[in-house]
Protein backbone atom coordinates (compact mmCIF):
# COMPACT_ATOMS: atom_id res chain seq x y z
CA UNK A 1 0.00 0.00 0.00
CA UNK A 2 1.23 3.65 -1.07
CA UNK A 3 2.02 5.55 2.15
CA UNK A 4 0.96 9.20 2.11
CA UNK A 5 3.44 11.36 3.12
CA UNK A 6 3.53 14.00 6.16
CA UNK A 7 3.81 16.72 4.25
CA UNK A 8 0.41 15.58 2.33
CA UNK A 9 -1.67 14.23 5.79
CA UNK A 10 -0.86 16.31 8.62
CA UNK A 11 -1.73 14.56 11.99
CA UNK A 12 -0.96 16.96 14.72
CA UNK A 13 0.81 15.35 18.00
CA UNK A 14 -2.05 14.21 19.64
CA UNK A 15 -3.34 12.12 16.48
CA UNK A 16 -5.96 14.31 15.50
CA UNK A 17 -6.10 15.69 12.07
CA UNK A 18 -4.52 19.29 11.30
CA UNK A 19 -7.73 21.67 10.91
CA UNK A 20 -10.47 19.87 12.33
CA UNK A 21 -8.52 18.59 15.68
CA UNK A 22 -10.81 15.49 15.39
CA UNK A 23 -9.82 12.12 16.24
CA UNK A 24 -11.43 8.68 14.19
CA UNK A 25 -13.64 7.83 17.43
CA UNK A 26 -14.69 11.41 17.30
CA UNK A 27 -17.19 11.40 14.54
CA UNK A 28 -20.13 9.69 13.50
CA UNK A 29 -21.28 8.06 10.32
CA UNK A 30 -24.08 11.00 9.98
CA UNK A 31 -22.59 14.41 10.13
CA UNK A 32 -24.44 17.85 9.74
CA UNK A 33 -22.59 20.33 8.31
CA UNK A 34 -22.99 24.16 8.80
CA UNK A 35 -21.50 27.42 8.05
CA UNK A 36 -21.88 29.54 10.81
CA UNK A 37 -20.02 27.51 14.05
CA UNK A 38 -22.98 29.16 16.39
CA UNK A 39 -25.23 26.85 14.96
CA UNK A 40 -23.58 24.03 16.00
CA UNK A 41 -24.78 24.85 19.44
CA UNK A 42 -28.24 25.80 18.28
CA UNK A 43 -27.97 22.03 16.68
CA UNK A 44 -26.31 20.33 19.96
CA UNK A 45 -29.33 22.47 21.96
CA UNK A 46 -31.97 19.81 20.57
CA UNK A 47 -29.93 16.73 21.30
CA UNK A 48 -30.44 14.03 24.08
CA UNK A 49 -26.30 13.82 25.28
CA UNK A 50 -23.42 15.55 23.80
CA UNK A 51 -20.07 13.10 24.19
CA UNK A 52 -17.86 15.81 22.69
CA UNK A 53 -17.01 19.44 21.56
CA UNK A 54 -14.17 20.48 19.94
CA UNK A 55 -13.00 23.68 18.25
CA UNK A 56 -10.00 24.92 15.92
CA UNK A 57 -10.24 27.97 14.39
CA UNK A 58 -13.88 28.04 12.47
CA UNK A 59 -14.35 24.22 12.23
CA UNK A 60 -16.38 24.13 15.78
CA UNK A 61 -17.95 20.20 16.08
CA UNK A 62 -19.58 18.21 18.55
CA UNK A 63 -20.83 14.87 18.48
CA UNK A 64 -23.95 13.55 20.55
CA UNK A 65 -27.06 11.52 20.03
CA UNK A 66 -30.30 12.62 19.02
CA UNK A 67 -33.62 9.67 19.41
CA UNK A 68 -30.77 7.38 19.92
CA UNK A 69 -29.14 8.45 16.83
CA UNK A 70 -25.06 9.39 16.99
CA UNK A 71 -24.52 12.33 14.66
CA UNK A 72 -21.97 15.30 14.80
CA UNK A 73 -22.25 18.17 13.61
CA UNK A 74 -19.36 20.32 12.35
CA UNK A 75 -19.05 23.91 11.10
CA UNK A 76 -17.53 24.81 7.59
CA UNK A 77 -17.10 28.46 8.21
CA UNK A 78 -17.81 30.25 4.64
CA UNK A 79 -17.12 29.03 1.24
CA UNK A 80 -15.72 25.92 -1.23
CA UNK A 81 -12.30 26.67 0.12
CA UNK A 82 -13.31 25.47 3.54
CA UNK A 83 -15.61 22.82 2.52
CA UNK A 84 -12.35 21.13 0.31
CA UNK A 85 -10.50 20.71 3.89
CA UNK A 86 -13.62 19.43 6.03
CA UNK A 87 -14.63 16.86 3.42
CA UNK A 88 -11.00 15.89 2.58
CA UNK A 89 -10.03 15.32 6.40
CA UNK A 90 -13.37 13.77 7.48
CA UNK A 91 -13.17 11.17 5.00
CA UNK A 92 -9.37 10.39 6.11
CA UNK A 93 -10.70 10.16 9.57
CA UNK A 94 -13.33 7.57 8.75
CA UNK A 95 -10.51 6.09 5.64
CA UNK A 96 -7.02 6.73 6.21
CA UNK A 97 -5.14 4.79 8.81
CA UNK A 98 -3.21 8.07 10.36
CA UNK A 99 -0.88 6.23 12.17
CA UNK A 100 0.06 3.80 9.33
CA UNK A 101 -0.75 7.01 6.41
CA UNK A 102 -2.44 4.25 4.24
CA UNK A 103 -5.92 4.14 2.94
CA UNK A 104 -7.85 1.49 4.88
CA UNK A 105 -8.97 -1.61 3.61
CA UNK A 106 -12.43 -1.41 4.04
CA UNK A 107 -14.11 1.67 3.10
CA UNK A 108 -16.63 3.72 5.72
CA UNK A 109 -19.69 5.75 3.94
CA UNK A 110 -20.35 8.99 5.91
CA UNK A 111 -23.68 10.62 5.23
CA UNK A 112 -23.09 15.06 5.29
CA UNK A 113 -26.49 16.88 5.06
CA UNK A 114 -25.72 20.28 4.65
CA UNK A 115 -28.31 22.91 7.11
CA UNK A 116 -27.72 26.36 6.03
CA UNK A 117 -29.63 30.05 4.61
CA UNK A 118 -29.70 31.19 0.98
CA UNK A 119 -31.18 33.43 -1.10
CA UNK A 120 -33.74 32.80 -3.95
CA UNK A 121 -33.28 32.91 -7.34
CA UNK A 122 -37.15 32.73 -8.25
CA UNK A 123 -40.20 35.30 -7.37
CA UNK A 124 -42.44 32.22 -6.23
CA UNK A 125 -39.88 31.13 -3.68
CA UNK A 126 -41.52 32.87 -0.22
CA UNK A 127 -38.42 33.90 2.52
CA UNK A 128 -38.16 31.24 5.36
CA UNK A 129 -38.99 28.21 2.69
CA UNK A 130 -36.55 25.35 2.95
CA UNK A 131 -34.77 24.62 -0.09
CA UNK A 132 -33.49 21.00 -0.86
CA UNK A 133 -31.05 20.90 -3.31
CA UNK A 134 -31.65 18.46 -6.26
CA UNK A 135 -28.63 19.48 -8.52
CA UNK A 136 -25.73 21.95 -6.98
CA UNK A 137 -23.93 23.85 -9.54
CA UNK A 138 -20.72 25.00 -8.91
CA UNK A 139 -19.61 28.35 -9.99
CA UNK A 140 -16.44 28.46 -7.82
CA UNK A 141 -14.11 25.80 -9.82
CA UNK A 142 -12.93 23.63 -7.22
CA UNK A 143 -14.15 20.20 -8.36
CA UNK A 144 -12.17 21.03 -11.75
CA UNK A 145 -9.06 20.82 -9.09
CA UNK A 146 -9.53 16.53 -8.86
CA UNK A 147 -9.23 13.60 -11.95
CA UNK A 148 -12.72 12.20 -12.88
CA UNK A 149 -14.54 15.51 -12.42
CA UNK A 150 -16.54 14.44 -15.50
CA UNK A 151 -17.50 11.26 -14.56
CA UNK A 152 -19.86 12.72 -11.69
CA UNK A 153 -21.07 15.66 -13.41
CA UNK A 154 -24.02 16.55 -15.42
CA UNK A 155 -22.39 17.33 -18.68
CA UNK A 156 -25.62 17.59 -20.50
CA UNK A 157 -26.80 20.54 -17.94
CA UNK A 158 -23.40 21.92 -18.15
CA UNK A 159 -23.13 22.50 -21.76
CA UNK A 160 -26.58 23.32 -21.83
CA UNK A 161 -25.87 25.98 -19.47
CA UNK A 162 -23.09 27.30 -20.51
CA UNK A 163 -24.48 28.43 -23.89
CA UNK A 164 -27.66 29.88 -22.41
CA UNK A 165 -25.35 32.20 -20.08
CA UNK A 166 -22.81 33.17 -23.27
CA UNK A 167 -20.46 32.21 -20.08
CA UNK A 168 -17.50 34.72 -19.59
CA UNK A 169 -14.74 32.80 -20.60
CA UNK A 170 -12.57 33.72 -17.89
CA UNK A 171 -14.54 32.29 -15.02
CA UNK A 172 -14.37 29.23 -13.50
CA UNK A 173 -16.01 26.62 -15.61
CA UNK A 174 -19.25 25.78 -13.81
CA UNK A 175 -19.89 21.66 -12.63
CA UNK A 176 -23.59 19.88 -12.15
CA UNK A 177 -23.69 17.34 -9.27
CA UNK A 178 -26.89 15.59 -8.31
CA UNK A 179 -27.52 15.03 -4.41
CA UNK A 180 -27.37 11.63 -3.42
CA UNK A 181 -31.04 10.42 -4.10
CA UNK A 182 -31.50 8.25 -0.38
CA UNK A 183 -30.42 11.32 1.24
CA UNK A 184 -32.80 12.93 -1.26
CA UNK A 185 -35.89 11.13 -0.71
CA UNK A 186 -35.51 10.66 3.02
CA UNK A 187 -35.50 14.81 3.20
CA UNK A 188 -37.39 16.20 0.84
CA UNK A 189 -41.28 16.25 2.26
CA UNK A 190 -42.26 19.59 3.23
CA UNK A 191 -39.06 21.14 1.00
CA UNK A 192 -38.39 23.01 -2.17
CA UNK A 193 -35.95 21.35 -5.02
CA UNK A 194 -34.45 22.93 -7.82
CA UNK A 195 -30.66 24.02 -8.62
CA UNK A 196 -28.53 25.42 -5.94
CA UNK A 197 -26.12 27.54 -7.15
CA UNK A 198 -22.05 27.70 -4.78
CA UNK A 199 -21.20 30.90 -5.73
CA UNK A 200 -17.45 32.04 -4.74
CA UNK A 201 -18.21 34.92 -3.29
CA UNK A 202 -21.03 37.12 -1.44
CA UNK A 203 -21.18 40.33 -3.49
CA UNK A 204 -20.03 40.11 -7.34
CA UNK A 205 -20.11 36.24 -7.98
CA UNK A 206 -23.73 36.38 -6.59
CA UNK A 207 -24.79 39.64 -9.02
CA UNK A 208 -24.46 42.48 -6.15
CA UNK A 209 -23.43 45.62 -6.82
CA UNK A 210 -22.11 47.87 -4.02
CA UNK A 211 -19.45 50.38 -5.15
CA UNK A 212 -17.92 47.85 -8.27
CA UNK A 213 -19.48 47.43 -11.40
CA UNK A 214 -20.07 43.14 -12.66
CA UNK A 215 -19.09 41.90 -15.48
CA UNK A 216 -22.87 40.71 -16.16
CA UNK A 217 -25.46 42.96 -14.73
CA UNK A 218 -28.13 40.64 -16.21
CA UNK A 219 -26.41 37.51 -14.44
CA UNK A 220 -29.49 36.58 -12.46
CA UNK A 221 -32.18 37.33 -14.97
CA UNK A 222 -30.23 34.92 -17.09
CA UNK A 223 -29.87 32.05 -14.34
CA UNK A 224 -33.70 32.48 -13.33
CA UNK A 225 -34.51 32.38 -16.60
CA UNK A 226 -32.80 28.65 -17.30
CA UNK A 227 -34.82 25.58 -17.68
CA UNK A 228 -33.84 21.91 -18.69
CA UNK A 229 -36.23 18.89 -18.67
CA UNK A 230 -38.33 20.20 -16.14
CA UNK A 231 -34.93 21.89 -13.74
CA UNK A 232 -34.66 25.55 -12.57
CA UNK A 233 -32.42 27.18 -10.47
CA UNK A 234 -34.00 27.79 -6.83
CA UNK A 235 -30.99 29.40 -5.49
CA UNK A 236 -27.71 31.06 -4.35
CA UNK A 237 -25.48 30.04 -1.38
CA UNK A 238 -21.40 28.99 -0.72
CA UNK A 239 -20.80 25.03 -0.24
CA UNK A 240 -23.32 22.92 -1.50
CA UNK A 241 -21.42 21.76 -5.24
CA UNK A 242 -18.06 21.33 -3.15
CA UNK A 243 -19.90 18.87 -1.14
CA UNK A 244 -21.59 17.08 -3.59
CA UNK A 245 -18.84 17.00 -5.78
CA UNK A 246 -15.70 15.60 -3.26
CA UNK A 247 -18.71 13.52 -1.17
CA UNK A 248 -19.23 11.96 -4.62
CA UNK A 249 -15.65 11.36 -6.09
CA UNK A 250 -15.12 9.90 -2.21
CA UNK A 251 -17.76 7.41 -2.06
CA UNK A 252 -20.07 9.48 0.37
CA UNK A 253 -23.68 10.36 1.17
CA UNK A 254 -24.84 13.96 0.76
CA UNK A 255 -27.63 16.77 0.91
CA UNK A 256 -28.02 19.96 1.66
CA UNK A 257 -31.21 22.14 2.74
CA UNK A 258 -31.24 25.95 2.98
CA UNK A 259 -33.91 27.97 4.01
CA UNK A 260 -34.59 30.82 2.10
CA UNK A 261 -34.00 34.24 4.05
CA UNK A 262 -33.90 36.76 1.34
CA UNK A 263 -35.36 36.84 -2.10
CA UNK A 264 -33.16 38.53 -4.54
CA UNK A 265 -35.62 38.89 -7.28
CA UNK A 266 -38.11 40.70 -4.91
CA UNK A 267 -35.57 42.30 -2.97
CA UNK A 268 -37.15 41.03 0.58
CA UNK A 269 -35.25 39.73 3.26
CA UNK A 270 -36.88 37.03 6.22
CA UNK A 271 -38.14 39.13 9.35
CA UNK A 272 -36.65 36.61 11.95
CA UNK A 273 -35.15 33.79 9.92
CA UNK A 274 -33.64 32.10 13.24
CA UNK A 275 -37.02 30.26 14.14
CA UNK A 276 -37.59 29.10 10.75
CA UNK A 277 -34.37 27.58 10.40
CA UNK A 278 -34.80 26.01 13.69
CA UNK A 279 -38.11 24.48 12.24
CA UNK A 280 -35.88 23.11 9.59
CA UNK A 281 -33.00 21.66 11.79
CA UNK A 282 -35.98 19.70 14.10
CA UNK A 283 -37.59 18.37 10.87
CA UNK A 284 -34.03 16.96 9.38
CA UNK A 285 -33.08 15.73 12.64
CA UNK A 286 -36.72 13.85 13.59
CA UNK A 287 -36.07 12.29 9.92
CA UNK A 288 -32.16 11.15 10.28
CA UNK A 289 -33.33 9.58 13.13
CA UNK A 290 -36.00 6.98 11.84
């Protein structure tokens, strides 16, 4: 078996991995991902035990049990660039030997359901709905980063898409990955689907315009606009086509559900999102737990 090398795997002295400070034992097979680390707590609030909490830097997580469930929940802080170390050095926990630096024999699914806010993309889409992404679609590049990017995408959509945009040729070239469909199916009563859109930023990748012009001030008429046998685009947030993507290429489980705080072709923003989202957190935990 190929070692990996230290340079490649950092273990820090006390065997955890570099970022996350997480041990193997530490996680569970089910593991809710979030942006902002506060909600970890608001997460850990609803549970029956908590066993653990650890923090480095953004990347807060804690593992408990919920209904007799074990699930942890660990936060991403903002963006693809975050989400490429939390996916990368979860699945070594659960698939690298770190002692040995060899990939394990056997290998461990992990299921990541995403819990985060976005905004919408379409008039019809109220604030405080939770969106379930069908398709993410990654504007940010990463996945184009790692071999058999193709293989997991939906070249069809992307091709598609890209000649509906006239895509600026200079940007990242945008990836399709579906959610996994158990994941899917288990979460998606009471939810909106469509196409989640990663952008790679908050301001000019998502069609804002502060004090800088954008290169396409019709961006989100354009993406609204987009339909393919019977898809739309629902919405705009940070992470969800890193995790699909990487979750894919590693032989994981994943989903992700954001409610819907501001509508950005209405221009109205949620009143008190919190208790909404909270609504959504109870509703994905009561069904991980069946």
């Amino acid at each position: 078996m190929k070692q990996i090398q230290a340079s490649e795997l950092i273990v820090n002295p006390d065997g955890s991995i570099f970022h996350l400070h997480l041990k193997p034992e530490d996680i569970a097979d089910t593991i809710i991902l979030v942006g902002d680390q506060g909600r970890v707590d608001m997460i850990g609030g609803f549970f029956d035990e908590i066993e653990l909490t650890r923090q480095n830097r953004e990347f807060r997580s804690i593992t408990g049990t919920y209904k007799g469930k074990r699930i942890s929940v660990v936060s991403t802080g903002i963006g693809t660039d975050n989400i490429d170390i939390v996916i990368n050095e979860l699945d070594a926990l659960a698939n690298i030997d770190l002692e040995k630096r060899v990939v394990k024999d056997t290998h461990t699914q992990l299921s990541f359901v995403r819990i985060g806010t976005s905004g919408a993309l379409q008039k019809d889409i109220p604030v405080d709905t939770p969106v379930i992404s069908e398709i993410a679609c990654g504007f940010d590049g990463l996945l184009n980063f790692y071999a058999d990017r193709d293989k997991i995408s939906n070249l069809v959509m992307e091709n598609s898409f890209l000649e509906h945009m006239n895509y600026y040729k200079k940007l990242a070239v945008p990836y399709f990955v579906d959610a996994d469909p158990d994941l899917y199916s288990i979460l998606k009563p009471g939810c909106t689907n469509g196409i989640t859109i990663s952008a790679p930023g908050f301001y000019g990748p998502q069609g804002r315009v502060l004090r800088l012009d954008i290169k396409d001030p019709d961006v989100n008429d354009k993406i609204s606009d987009f339909k393919l046998n019977g898809h739309r685009f629902t919405n705009y947030e940070m992470e969800c086509s890193a995790i699909y993507g990487l979750s894919k290429l590693l032989g994981h489980r994943a989903v992700t559900i954001c409610n819907i705080i501001a509508n950005r072709m209405r221009g109205e923003y949620s009143k008190d999102y919190k208790e909404g989202l909270k609504k959504t957190i109870t509703n994905v935990l009561d069904r991980l737990s069946y």
